[in-house]
N, C-alpha and C. Protein backbone atom coordinates (compact mmCIF):
# COMPACT_ATOMS: atom_id res chain seq x y z
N UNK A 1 83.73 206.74 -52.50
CA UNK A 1 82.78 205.68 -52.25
C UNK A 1 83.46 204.31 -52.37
N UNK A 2 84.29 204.18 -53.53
CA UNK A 2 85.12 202.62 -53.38
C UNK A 2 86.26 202.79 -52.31
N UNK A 3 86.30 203.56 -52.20
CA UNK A 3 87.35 203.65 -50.68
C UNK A 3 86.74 203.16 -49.67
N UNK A 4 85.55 203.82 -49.42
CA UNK A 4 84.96 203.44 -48.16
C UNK A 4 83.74 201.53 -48.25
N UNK A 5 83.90 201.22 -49.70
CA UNK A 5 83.57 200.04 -49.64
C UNK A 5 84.45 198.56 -49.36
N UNK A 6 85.89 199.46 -49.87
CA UNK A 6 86.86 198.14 -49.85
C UNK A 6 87.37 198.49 -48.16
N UNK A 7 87.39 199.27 -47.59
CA UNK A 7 87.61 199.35 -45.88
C UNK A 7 86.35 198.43 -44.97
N UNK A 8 85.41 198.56 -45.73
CA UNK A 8 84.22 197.77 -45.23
C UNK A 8 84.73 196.17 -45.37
N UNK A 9 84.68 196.07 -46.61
CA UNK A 9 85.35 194.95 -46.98
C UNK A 9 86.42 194.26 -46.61
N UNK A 10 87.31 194.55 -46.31
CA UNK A 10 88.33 194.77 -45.96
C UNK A 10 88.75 194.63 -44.14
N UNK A 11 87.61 195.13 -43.35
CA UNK A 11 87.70 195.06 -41.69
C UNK A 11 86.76 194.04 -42.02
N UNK A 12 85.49 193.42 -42.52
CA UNK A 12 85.08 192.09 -42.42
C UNK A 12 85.92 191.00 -42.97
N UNK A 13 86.37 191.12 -44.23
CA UNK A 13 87.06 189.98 -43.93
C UNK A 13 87.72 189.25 -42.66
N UNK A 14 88.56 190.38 -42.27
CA UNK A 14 89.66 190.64 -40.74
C UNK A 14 88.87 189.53 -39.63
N UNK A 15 87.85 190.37 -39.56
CA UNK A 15 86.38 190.12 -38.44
C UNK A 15 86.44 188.14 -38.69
N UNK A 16 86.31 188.11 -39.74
CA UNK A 16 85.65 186.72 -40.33
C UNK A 16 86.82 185.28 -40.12
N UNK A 17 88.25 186.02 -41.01
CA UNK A 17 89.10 185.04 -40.57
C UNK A 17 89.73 185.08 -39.01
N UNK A 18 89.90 186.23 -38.81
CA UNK A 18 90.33 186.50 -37.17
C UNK A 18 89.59 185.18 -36.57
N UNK A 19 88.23 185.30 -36.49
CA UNK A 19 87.10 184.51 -35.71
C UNK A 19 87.36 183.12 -35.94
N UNK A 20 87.77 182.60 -37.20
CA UNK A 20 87.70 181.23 -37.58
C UNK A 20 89.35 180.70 -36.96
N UNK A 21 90.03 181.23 -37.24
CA UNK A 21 91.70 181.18 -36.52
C UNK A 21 91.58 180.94 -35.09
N UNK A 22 90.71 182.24 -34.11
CA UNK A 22 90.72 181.83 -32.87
C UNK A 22 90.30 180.60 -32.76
N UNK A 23 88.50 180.08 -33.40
CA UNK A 23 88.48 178.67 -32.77
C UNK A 23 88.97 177.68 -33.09
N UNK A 24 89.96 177.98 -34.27
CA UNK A 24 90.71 176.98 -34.22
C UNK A 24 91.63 176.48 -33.20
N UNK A 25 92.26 177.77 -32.46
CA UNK A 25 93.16 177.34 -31.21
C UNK A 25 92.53 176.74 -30.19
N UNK A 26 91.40 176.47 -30.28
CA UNK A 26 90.59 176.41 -28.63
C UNK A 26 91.19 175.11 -28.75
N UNK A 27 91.05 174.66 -27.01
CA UNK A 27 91.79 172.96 -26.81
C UNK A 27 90.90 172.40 -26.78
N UNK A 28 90.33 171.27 -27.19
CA UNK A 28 89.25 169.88 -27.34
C UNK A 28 89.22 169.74 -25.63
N UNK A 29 87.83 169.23 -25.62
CA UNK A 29 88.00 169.43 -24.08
C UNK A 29 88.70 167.89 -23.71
N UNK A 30 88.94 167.37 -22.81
CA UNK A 30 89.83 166.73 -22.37
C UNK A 30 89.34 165.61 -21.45
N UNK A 31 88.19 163.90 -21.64
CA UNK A 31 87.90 163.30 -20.76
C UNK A 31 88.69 162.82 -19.91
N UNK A 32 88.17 162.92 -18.52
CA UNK A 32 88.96 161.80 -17.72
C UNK A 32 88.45 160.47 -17.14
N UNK A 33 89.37 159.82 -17.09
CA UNK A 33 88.94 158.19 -17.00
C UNK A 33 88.62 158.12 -16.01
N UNK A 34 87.60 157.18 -15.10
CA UNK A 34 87.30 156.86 -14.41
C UNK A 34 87.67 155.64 -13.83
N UNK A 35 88.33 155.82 -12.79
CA UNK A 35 89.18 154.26 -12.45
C UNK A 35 87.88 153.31 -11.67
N UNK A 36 88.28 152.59 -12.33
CA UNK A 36 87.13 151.53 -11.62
C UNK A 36 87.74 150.40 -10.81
N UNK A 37 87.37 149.48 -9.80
CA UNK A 37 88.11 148.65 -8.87
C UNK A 37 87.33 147.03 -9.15
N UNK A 38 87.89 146.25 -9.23
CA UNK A 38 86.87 144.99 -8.86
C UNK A 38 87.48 144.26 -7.64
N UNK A 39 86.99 143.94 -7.18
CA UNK A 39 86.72 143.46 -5.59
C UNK A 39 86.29 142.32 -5.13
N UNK A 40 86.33 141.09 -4.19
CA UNK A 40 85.22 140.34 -3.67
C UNK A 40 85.51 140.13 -2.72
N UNK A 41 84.32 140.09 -1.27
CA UNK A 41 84.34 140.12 -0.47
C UNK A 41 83.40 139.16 0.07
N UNK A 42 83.32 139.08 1.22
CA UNK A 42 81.88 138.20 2.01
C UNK A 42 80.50 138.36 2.34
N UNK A 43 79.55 138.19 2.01
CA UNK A 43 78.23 138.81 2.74
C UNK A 43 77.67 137.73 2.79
N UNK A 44 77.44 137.46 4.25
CA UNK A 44 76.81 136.46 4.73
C UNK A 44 75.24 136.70 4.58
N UNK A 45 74.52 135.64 4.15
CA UNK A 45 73.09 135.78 3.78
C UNK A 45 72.45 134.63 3.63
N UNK A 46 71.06 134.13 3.31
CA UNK A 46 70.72 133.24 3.13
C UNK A 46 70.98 132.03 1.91
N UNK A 47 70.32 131.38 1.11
CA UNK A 47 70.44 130.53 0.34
C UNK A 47 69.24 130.82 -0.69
N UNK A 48 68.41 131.79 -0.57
CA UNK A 48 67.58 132.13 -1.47
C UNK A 48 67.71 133.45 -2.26
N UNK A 49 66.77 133.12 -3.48
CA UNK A 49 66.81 134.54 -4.47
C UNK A 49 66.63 135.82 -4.30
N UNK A 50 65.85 135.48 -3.50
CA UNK A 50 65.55 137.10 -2.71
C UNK A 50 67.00 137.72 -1.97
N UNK A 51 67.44 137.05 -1.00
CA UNK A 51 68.48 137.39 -0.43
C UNK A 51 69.72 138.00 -1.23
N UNK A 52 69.82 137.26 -2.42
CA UNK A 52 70.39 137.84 -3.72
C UNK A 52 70.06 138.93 -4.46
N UNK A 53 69.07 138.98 -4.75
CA UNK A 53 68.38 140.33 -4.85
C UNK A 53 68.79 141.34 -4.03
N UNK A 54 68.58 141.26 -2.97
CA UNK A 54 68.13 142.19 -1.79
C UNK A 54 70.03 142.86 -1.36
N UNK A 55 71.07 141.78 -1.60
CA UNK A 55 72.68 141.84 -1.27
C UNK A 55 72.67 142.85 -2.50
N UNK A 56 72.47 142.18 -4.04
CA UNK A 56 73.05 143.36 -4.76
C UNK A 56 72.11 144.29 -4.74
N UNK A 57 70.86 144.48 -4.91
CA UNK A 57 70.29 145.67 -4.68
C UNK A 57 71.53 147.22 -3.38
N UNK A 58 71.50 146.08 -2.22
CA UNK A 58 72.18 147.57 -1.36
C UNK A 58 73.41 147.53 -1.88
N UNK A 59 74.53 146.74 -2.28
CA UNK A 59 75.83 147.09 -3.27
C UNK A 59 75.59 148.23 -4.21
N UNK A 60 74.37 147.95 -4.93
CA UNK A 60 74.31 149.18 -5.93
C UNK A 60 73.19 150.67 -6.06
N UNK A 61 73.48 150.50 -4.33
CA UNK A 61 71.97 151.15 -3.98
C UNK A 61 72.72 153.15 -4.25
N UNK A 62 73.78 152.94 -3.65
CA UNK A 62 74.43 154.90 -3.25
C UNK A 62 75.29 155.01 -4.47
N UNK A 63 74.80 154.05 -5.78
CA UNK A 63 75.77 154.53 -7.09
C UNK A 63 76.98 154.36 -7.05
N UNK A 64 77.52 154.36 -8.21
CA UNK A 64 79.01 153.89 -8.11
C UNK A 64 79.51 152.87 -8.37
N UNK A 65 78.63 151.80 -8.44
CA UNK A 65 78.98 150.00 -9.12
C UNK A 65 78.02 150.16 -9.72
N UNK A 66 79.23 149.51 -10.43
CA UNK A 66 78.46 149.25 -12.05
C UNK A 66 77.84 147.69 -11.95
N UNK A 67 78.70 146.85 -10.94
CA UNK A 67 78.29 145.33 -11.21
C UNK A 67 78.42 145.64 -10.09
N UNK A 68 77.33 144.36 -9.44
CA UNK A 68 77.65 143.18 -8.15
C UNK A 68 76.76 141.97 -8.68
N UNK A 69 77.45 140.87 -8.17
CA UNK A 69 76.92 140.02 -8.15
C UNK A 69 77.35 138.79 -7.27
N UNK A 70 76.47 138.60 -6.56
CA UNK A 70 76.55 137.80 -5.03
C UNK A 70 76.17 135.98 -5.07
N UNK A 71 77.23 134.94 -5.15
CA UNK A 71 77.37 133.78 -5.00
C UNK A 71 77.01 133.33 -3.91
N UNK A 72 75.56 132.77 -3.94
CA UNK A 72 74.83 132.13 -2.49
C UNK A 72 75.59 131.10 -1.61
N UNK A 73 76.56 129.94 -2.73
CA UNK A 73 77.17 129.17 -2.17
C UNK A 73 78.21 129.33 -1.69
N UNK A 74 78.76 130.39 -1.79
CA UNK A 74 80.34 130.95 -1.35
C UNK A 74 80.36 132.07 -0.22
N UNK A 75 78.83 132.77 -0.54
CA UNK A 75 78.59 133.87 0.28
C UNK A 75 79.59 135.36 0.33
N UNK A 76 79.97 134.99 -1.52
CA UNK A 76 81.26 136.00 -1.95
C UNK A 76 80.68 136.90 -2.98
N UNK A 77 80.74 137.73 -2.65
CA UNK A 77 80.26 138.97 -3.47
C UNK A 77 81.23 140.00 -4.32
N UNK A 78 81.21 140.09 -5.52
CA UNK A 78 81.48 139.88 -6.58
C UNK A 78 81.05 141.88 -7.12
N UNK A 79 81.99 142.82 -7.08
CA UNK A 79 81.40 144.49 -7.46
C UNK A 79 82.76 144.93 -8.62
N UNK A 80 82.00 145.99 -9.20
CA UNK A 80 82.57 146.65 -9.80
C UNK A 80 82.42 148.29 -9.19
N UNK A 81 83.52 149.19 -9.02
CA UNK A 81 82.88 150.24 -8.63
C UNK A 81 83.87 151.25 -8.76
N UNK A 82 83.30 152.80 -8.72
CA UNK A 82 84.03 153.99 -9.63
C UNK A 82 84.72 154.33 -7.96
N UNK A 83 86.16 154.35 -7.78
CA UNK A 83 86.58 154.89 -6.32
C UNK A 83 86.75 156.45 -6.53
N UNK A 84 86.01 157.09 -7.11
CA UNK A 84 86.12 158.35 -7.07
C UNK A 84 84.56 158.62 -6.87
N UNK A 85 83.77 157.88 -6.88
CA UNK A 85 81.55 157.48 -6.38
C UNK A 85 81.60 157.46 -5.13
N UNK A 86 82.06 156.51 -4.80
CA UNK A 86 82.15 155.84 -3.61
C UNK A 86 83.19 154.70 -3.30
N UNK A 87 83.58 154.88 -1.72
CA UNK A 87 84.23 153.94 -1.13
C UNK A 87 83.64 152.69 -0.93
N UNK A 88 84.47 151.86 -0.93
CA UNK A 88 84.31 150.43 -0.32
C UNK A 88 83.66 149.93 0.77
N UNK A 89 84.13 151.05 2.10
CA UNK A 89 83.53 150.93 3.19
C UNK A 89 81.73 151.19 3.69
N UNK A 90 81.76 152.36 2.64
CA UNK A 90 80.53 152.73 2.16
C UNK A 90 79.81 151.66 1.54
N UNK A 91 79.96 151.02 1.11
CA UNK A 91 79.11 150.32 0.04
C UNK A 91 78.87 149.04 1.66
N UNK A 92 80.09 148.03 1.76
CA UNK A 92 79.91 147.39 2.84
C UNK A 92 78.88 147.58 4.30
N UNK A 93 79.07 149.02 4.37
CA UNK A 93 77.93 149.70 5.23
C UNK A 93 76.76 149.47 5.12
N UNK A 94 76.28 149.78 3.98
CA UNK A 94 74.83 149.91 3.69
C UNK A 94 74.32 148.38 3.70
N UNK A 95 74.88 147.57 3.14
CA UNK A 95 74.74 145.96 3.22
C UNK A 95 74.25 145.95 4.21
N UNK A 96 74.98 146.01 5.46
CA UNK A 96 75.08 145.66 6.52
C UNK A 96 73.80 146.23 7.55
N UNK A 97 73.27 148.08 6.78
CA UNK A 97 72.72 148.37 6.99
C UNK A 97 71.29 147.69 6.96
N UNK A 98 71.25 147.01 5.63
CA UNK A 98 69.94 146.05 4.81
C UNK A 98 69.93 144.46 6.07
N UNK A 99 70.74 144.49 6.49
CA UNK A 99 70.41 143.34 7.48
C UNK A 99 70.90 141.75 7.12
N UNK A 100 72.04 142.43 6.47
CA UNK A 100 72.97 141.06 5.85
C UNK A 100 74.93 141.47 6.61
N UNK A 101 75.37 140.81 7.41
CA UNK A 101 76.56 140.91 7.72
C UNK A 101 78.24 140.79 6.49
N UNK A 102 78.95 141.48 6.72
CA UNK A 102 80.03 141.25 5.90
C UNK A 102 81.05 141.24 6.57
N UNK A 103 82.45 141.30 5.84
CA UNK A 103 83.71 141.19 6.89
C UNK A 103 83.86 142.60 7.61
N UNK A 104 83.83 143.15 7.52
CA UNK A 104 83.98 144.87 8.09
C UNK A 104 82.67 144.96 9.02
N UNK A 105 81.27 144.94 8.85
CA UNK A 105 80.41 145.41 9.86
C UNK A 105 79.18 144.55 9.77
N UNK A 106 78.62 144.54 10.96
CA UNK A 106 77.72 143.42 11.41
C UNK A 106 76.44 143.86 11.35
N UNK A 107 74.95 143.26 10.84
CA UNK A 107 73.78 144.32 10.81
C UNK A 107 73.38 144.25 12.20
N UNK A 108 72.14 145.14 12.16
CA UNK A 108 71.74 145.07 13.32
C UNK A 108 70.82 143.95 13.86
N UNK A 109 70.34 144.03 14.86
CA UNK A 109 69.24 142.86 15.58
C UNK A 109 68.62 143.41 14.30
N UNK A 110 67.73 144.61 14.74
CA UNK A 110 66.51 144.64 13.94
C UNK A 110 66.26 144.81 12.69
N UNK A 111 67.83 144.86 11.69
CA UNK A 111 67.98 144.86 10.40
C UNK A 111 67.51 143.36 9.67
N UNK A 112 68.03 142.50 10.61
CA UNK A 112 68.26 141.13 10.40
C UNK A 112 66.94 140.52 10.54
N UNK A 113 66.03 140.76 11.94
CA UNK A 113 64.34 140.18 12.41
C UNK A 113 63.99 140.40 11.20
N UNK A 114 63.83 141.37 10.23
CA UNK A 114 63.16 141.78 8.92
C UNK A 114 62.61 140.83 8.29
N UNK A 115 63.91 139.91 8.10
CA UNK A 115 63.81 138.57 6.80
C UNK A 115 62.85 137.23 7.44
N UNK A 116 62.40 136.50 6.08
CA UNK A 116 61.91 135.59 6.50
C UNK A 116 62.49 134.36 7.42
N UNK A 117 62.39 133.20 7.61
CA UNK A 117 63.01 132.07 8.28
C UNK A 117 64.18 131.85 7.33
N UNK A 118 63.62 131.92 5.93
CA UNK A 118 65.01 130.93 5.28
C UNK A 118 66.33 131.84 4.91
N UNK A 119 65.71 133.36 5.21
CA UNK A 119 67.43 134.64 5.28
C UNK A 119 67.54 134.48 6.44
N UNK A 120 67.44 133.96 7.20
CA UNK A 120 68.21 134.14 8.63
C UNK A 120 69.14 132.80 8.83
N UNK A 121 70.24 134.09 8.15
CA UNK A 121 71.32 132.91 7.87
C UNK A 121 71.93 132.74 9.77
N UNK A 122 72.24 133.21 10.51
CA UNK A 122 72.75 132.58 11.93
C UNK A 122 71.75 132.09 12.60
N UNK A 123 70.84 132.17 12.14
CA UNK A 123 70.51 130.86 13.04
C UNK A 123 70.69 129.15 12.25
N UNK A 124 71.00 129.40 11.37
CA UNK A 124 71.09 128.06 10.34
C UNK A 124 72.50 127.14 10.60
């Protein structure tokens, strides 16, 4: 009977430190950084708040910037963004899509009719 208690004893211990040893080897898992870019570019737009609104709203519309922020008087727009989220060109797109022009792509007629008198920056 003490034979067969210290074998009991004896394969749990085993069981117990075995188990605590393995997780000790496990590897910590391992973050990776996220490269981020800052940038500024052009987006032509009006002279009002809205228009500001409306520029960084589509900058940070498909995720991926963390910042924009768009200078009415310079018409220079100002991002932060993860290039592993999204591209540059992408982001410029969608702007352009919203009915505000940049250096890369032009909106459309009917992106642009949208806005009131005082965003319609070509005719000004």
């Amino acid at each position: 009977m003490k034979k067969l208690f210290f074998k009991i004893f004896i394969s749990t211990s085993f069981l117990v430190l075995g188990s605590t040893y393995t997780h000790a080897q496990l590897k910590p898992k391992t973050h990776t950084v996220e490269k981020y870019d800052t940038i500024k570019f052009t987006v032509y737009g009006g002279k009002c708040n809205q228009c500001k609104i409306n520029i960084e709203s589509a900058a940070k519309y498909n995720g991926g910037v963390t910042l924009a922020s768009w200078d009415s008087t310079t018409s220079i727009l100002l991002i932060i963004y993860s290039k592993s989220h999204i591209q540059l060109s992408e982001i410029k797109k969608h702007i352009s899509h919203m009915g505000y022009d940049t250096d890369e792509f032009k909106a459309s007629k009917r992106a642009y009719r949208k806005y009131a008198t005082c965003c319609k920056y070509r005719d000004i």
